[in-house]
N, C-alpha and C. Protein backbone atom coordinates (compact mmCIF):
# COMPACT_ATOMS: atom_id res chain seq x y z
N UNK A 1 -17.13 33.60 24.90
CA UNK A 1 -18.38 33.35 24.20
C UNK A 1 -19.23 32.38 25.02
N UNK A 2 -20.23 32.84 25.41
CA UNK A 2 -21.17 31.72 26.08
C UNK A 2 -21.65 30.38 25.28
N UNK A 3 -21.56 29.46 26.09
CA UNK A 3 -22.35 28.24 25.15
C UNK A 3 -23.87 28.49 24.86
N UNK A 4 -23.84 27.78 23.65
CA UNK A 4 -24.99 28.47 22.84
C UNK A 4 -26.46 27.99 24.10
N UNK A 5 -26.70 26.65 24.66
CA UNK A 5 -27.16 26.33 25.79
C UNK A 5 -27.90 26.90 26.60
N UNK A 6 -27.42 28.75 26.86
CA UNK A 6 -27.25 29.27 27.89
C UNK A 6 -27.81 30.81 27.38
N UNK A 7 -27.74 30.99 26.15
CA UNK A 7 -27.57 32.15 25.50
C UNK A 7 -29.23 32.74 25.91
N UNK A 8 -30.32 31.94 25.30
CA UNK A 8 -31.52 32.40 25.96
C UNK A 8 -31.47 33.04 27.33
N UNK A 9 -30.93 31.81 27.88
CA UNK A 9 -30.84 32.81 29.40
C UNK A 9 -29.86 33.82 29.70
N UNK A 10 -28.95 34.08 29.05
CA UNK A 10 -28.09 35.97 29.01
C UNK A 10 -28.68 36.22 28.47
N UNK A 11 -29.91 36.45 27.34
CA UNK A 11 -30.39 37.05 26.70
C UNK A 11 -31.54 37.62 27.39
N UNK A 12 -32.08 36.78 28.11
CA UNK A 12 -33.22 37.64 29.40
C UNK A 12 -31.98 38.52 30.65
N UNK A 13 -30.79 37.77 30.77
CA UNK A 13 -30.22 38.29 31.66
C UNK A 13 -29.81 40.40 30.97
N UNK A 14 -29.58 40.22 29.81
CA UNK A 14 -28.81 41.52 29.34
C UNK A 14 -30.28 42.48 29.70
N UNK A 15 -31.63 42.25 29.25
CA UNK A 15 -32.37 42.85 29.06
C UNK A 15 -32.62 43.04 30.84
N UNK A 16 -32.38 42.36 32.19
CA UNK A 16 -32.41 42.55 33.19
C UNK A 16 -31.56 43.19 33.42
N UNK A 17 -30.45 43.51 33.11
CA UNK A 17 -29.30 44.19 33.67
C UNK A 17 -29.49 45.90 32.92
N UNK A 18 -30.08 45.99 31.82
CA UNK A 18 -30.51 47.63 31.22
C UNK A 18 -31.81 47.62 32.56
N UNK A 19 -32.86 47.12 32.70
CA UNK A 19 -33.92 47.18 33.68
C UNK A 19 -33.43 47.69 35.05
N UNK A 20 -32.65 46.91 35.58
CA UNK A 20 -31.79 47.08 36.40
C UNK A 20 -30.98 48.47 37.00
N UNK A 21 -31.15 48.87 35.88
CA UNK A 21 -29.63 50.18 35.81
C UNK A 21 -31.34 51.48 35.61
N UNK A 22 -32.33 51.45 34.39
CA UNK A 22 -33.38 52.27 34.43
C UNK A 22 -34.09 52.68 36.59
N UNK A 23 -34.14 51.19 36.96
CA UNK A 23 -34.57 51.23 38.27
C UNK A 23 -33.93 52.22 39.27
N UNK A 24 -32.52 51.85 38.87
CA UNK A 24 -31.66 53.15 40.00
C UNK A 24 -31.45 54.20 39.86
N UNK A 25 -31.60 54.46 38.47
CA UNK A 25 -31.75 55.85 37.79
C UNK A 25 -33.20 56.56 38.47
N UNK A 26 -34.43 56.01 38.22
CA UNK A 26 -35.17 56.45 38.48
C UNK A 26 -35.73 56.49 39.95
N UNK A 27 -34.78 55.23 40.91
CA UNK A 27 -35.03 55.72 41.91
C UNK A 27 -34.02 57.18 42.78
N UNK A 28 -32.97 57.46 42.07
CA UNK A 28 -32.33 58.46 42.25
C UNK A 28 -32.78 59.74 41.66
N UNK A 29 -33.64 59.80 40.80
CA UNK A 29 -34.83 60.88 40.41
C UNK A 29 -33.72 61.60 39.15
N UNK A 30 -32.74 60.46 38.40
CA UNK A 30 -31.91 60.42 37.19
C UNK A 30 -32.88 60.18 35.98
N UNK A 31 -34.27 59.78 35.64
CA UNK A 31 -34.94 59.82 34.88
C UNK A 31 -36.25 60.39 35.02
N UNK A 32 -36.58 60.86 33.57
CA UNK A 32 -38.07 61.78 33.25
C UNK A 32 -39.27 60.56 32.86
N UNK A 33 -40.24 59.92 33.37
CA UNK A 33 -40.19 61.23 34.35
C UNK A 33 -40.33 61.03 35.90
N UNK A 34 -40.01 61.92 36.32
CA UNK A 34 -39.47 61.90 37.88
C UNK A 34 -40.39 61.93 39.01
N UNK A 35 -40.36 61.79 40.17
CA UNK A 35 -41.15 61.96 40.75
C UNK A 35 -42.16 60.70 41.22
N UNK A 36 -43.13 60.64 41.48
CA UNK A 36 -44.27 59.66 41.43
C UNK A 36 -44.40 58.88 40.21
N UNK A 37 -45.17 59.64 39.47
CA UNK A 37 -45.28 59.41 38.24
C UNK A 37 -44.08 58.09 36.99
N UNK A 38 -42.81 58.93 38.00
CA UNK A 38 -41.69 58.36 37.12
C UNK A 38 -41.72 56.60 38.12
N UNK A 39 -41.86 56.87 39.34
CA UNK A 39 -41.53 56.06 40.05
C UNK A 39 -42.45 54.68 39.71
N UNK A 40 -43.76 55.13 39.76
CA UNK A 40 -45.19 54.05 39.21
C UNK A 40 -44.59 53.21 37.58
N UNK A 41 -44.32 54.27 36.81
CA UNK A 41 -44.05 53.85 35.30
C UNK A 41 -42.57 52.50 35.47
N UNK A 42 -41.90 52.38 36.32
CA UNK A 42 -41.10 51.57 36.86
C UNK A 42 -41.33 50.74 37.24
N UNK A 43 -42.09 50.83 38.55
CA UNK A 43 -42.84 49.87 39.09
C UNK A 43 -43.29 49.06 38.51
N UNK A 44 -44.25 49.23 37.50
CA UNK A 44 -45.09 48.59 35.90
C UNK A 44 -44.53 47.92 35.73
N UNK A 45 -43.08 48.42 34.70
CA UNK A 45 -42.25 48.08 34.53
C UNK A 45 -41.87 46.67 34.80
N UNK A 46 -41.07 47.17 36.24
CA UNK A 46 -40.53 45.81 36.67
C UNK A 46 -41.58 44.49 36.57
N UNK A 47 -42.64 44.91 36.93
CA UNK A 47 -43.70 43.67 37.61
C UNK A 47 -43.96 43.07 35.36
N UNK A 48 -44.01 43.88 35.37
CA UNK A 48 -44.38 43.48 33.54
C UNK A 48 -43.11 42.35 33.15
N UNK A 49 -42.01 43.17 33.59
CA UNK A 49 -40.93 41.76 33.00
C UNK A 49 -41.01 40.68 33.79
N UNK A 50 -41.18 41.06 35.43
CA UNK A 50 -41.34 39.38 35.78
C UNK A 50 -42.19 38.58 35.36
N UNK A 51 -43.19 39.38 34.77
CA UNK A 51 -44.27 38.03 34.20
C UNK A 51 -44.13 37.32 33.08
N UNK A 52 -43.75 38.59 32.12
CA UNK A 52 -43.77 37.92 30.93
C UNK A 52 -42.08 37.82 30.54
N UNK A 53 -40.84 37.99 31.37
CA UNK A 53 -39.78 36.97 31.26
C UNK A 53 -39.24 36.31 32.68
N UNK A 54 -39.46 36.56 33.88
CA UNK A 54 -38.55 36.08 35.01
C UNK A 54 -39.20 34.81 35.86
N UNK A 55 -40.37 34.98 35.45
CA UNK A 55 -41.64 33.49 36.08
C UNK A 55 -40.98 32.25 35.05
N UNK A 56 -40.94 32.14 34.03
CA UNK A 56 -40.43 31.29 33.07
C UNK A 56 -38.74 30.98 33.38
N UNK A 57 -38.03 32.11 33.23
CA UNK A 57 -36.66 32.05 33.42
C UNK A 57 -36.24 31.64 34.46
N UNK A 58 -36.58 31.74 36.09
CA UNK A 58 -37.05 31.32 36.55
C UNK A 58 -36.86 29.47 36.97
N UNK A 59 -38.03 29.59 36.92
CA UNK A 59 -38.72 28.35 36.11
C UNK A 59 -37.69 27.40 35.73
N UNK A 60 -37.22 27.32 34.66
CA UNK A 60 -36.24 26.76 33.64
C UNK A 60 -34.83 26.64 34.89
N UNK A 61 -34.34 27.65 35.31
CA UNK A 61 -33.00 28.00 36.33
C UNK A 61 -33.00 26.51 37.09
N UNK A 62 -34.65 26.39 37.78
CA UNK A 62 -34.93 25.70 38.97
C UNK A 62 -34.87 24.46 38.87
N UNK A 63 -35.71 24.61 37.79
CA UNK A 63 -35.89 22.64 37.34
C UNK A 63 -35.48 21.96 36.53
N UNK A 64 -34.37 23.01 35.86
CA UNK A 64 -33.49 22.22 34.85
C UNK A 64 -32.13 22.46 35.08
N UNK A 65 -31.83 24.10 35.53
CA UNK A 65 -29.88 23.94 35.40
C UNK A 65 -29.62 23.76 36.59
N UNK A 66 -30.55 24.70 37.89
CA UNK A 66 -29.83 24.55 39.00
C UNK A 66 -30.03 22.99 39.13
N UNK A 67 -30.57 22.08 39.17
CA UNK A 67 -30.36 20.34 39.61
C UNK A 67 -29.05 20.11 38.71
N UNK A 68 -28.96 20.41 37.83
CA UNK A 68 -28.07 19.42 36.72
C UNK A 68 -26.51 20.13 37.53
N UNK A 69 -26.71 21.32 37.90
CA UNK A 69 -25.41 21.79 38.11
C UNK A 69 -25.12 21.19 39.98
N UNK A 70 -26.00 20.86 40.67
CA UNK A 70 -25.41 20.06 41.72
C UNK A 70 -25.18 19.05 42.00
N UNK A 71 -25.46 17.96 40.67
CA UNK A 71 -25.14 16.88 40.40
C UNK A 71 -23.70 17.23 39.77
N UNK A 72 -23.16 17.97 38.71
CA UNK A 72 -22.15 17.76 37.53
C UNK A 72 -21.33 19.02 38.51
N UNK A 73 -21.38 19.74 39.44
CA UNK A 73 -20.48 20.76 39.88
C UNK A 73 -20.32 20.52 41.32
N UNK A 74 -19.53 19.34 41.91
CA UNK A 74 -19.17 19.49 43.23
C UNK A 74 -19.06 20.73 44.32
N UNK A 75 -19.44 21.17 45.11
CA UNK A 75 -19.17 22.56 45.98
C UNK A 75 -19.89 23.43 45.48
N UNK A 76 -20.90 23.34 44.54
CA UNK A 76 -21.96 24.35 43.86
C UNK A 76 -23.25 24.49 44.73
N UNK A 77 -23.53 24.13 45.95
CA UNK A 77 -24.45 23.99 46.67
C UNK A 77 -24.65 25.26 47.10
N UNK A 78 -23.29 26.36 47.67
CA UNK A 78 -23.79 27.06 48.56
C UNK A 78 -24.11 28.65 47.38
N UNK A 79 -23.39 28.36 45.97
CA UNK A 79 -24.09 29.17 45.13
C UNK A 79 -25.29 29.49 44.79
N UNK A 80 -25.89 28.18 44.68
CA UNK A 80 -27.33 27.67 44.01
C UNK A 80 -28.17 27.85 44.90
N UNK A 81 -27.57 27.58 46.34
CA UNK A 81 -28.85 28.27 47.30
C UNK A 81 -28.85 29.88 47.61
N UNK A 82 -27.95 30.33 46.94
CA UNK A 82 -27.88 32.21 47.22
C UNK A 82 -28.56 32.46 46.29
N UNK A 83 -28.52 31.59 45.14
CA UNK A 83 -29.34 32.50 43.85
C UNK A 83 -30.31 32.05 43.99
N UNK A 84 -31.12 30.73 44.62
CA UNK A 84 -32.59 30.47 44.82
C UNK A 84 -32.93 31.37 45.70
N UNK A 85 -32.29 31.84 46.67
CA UNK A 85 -32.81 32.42 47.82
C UNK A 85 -32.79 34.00 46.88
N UNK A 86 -32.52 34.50 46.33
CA UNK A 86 -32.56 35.69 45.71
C UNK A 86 -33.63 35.50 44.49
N UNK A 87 -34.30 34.69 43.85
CA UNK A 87 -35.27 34.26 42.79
C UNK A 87 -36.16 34.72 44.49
N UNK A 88 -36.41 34.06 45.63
CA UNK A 88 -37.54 34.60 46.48
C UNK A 88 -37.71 35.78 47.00
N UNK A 89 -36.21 36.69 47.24
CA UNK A 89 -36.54 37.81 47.29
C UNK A 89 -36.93 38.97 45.69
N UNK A 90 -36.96 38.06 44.71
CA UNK A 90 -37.37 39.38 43.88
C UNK A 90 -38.83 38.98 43.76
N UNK A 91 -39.13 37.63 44.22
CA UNK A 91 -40.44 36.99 43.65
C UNK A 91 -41.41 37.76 44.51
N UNK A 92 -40.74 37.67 46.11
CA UNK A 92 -41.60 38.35 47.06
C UNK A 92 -41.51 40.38 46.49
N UNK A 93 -40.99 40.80 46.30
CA UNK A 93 -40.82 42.04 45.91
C UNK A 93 -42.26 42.96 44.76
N UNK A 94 -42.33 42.03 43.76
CA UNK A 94 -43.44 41.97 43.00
C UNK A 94 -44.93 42.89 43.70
N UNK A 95 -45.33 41.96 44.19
CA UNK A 95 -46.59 41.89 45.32
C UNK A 95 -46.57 44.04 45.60
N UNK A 96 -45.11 43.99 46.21
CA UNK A 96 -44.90 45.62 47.00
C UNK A 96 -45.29 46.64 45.96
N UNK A 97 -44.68 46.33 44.70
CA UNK A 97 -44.33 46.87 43.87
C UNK A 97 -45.73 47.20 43.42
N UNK A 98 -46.91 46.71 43.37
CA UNK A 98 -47.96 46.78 42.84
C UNK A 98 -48.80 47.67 43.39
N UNK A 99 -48.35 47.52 45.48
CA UNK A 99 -48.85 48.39 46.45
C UNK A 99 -48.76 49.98 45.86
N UNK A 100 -47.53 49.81 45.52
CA UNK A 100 -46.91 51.18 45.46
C UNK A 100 -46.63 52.13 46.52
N UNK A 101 -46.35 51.26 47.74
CA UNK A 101 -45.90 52.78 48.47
C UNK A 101 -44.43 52.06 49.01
N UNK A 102 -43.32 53.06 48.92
CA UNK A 102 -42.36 53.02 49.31
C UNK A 102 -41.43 53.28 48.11
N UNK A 103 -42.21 53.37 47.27
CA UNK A 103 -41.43 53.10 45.63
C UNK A 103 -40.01 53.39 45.40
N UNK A 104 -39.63 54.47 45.69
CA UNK A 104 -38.16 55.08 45.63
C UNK A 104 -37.33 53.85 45.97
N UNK A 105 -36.92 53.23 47.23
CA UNK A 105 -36.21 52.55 47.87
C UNK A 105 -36.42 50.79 47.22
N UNK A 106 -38.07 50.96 47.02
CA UNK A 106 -38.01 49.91 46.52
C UNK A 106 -37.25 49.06 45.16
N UNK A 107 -37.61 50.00 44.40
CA UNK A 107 -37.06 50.40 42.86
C UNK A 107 -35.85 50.15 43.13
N UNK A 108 -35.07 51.20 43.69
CA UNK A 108 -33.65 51.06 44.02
C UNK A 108 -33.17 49.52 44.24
N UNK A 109 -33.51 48.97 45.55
CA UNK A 109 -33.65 48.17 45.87
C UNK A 109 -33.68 46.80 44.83
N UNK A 110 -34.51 46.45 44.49
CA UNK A 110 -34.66 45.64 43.88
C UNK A 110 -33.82 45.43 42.53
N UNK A 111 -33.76 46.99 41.77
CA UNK A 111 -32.90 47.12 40.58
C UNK A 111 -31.44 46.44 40.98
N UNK A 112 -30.54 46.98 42.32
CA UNK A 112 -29.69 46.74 42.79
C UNK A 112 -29.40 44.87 42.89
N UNK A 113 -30.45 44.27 43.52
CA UNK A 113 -30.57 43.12 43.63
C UNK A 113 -30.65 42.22 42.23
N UNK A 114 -31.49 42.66 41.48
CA UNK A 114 -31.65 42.24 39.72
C UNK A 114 -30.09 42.41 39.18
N UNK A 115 -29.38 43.28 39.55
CA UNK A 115 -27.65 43.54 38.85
C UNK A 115 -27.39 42.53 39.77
N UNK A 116 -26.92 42.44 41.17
CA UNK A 116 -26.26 41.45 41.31
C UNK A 116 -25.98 39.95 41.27
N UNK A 117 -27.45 39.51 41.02
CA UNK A 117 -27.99 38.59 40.96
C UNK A 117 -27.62 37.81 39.23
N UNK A 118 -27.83 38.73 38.68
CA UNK A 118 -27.75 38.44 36.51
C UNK A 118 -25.66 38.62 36.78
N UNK A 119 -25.32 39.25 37.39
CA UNK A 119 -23.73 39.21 37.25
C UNK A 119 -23.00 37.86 37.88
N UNK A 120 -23.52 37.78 39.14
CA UNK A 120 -23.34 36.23 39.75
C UNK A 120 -23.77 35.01 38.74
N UNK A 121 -24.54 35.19 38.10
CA UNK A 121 -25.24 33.78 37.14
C UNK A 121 -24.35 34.00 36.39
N UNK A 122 -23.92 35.02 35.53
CA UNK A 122 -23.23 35.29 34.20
C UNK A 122 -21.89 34.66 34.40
N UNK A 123 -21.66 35.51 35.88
CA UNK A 123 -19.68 35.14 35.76
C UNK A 123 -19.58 34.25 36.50
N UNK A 124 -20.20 33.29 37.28
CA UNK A 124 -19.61 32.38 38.37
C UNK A 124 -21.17 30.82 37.59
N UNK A 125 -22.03 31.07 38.07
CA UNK A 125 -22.29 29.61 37.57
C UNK A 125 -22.48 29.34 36.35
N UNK A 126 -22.62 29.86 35.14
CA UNK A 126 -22.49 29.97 33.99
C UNK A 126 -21.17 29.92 33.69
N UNK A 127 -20.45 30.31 33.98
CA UNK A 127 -18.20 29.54 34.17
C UNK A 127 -18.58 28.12 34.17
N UNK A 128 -19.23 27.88 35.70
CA UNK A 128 -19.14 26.73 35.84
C UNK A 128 -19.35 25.40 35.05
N UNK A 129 -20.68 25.72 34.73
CA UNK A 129 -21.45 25.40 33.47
C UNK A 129 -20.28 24.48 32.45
N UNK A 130 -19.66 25.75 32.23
CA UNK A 130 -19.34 25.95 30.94
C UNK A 130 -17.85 24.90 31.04
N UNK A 131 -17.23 24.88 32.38
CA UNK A 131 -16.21 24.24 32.64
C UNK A 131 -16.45 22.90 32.86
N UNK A 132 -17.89 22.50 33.33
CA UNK A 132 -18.00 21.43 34.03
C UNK A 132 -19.01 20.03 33.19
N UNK A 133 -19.66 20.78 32.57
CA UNK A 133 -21.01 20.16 31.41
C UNK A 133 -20.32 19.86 30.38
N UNK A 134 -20.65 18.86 30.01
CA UNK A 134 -19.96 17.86 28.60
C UNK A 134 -21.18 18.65 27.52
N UNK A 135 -20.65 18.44 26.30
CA UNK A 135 -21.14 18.86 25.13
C UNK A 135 -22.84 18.45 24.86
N UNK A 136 -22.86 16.96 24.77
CA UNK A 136 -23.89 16.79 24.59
C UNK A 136 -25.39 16.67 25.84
N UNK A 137 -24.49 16.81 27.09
CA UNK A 137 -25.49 17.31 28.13
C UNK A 137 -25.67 18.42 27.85
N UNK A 138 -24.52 19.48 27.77
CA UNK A 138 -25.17 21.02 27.53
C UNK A 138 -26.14 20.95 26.43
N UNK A 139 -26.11 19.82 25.20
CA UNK A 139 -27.29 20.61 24.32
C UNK A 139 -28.40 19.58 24.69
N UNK A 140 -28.54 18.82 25.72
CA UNK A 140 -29.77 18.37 25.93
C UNK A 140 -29.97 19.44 27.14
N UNK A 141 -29.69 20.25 27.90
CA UNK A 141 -30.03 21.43 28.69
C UNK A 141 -30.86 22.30 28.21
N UNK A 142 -29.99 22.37 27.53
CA UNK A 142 -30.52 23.42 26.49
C UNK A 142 -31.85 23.15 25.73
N UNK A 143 -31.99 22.28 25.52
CA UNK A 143 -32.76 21.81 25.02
C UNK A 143 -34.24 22.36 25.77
N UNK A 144 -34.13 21.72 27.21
CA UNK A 144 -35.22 21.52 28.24
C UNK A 144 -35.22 22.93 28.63
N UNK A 145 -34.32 23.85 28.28
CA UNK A 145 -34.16 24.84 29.63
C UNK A 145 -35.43 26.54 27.99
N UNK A 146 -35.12 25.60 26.47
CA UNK A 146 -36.06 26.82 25.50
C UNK A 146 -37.27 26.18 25.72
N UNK A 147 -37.39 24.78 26.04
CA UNK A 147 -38.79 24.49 25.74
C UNK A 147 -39.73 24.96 27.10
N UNK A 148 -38.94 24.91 28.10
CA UNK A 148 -39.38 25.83 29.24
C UNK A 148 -39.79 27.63 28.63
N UNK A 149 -39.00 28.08 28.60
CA UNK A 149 -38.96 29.36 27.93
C UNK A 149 -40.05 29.84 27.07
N UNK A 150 -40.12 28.85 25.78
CA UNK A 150 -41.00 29.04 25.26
C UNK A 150 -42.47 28.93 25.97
N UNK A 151 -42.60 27.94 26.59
CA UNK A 151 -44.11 27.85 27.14
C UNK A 151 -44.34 28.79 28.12
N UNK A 152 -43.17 29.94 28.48
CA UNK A 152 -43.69 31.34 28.87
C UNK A 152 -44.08 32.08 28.19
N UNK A 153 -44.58 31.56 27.11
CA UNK A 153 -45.00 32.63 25.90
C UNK A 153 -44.09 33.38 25.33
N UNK A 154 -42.69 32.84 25.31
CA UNK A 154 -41.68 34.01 24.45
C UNK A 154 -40.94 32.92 23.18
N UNK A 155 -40.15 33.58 22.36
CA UNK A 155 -39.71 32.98 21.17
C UNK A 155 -38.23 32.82 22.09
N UNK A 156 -37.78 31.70 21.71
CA UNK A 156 -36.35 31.32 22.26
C UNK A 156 -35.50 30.37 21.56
């Protein structure tokens, strides 16, 4: 069971990981509708959730858990810089996505990167988290990490 702390953020993570799985489908020409057409409606897609959930989520990761977790998690350094460095490749990705040309690979691409990325947070620093954060730090985290959230314009 995840700490409650954290749950907002699996809760953008689950809805990334269905996103995720639509992307490779449709860049494998596994969804209707197919083609261009299918490929653009994706594209949308993706760029629609980074705004209105992954800029915030984001956000919150950066300036509230990833610091707290390289202070409270010894040897967490070279995690926290794979998953920052992966927040810049989906951030840079966006921008392409809007171009629209390359779409197939891109889609793919990126969907692929969005799964590995939400599975690494889920099972390895979110463990950590969970092993390493005292009670009442996790609910002052938590705390900082909805009021972030919320001021992305979402209910949390």
């Amino acid at each position: 069971m995840r700490h409650p702390s954290l749950v907002p953020l699996s809760h953008d993570h689950h809805h990334g990981l269905a996103l995720a799985l639509r992307c490779r489908k449709q860049a494998l020409g596994q969804l209707k509708p197919m083609g261009a057409a299918g490929l653009r409606e994706r594209a949308k897609e993706l760029v629609d959730f980074f705004n209105a959930n992954l800029i915030a989520h984001f956000r919150a990761e950066e300036e509230i858990l990833f610091p707290l977790m390289r202070t409270a998690v010894p040897g967490s350094a070279a995690l926290l810089d794979e998953l920052l460095g992966q927040h810049e490749q989906l951030r840079q990705a966006v921008p392409k996505l809007v171009t629209g040309s390359g779409l197939a690979k891109l889609i793919f691409d990126v969907g692929d990167l969005l799964e590995r990325h939400i599975r690494k947070e889920e099972r390895e620093l979110f463990s950590l988290f969970e092993a390493h954060v005292d009670a009442a730090r996790a609910e002052a985290v938590g705390a900082e990490l909805k009021k972030i959230l919320n001021e992305g314009g979402r209910e949390g």
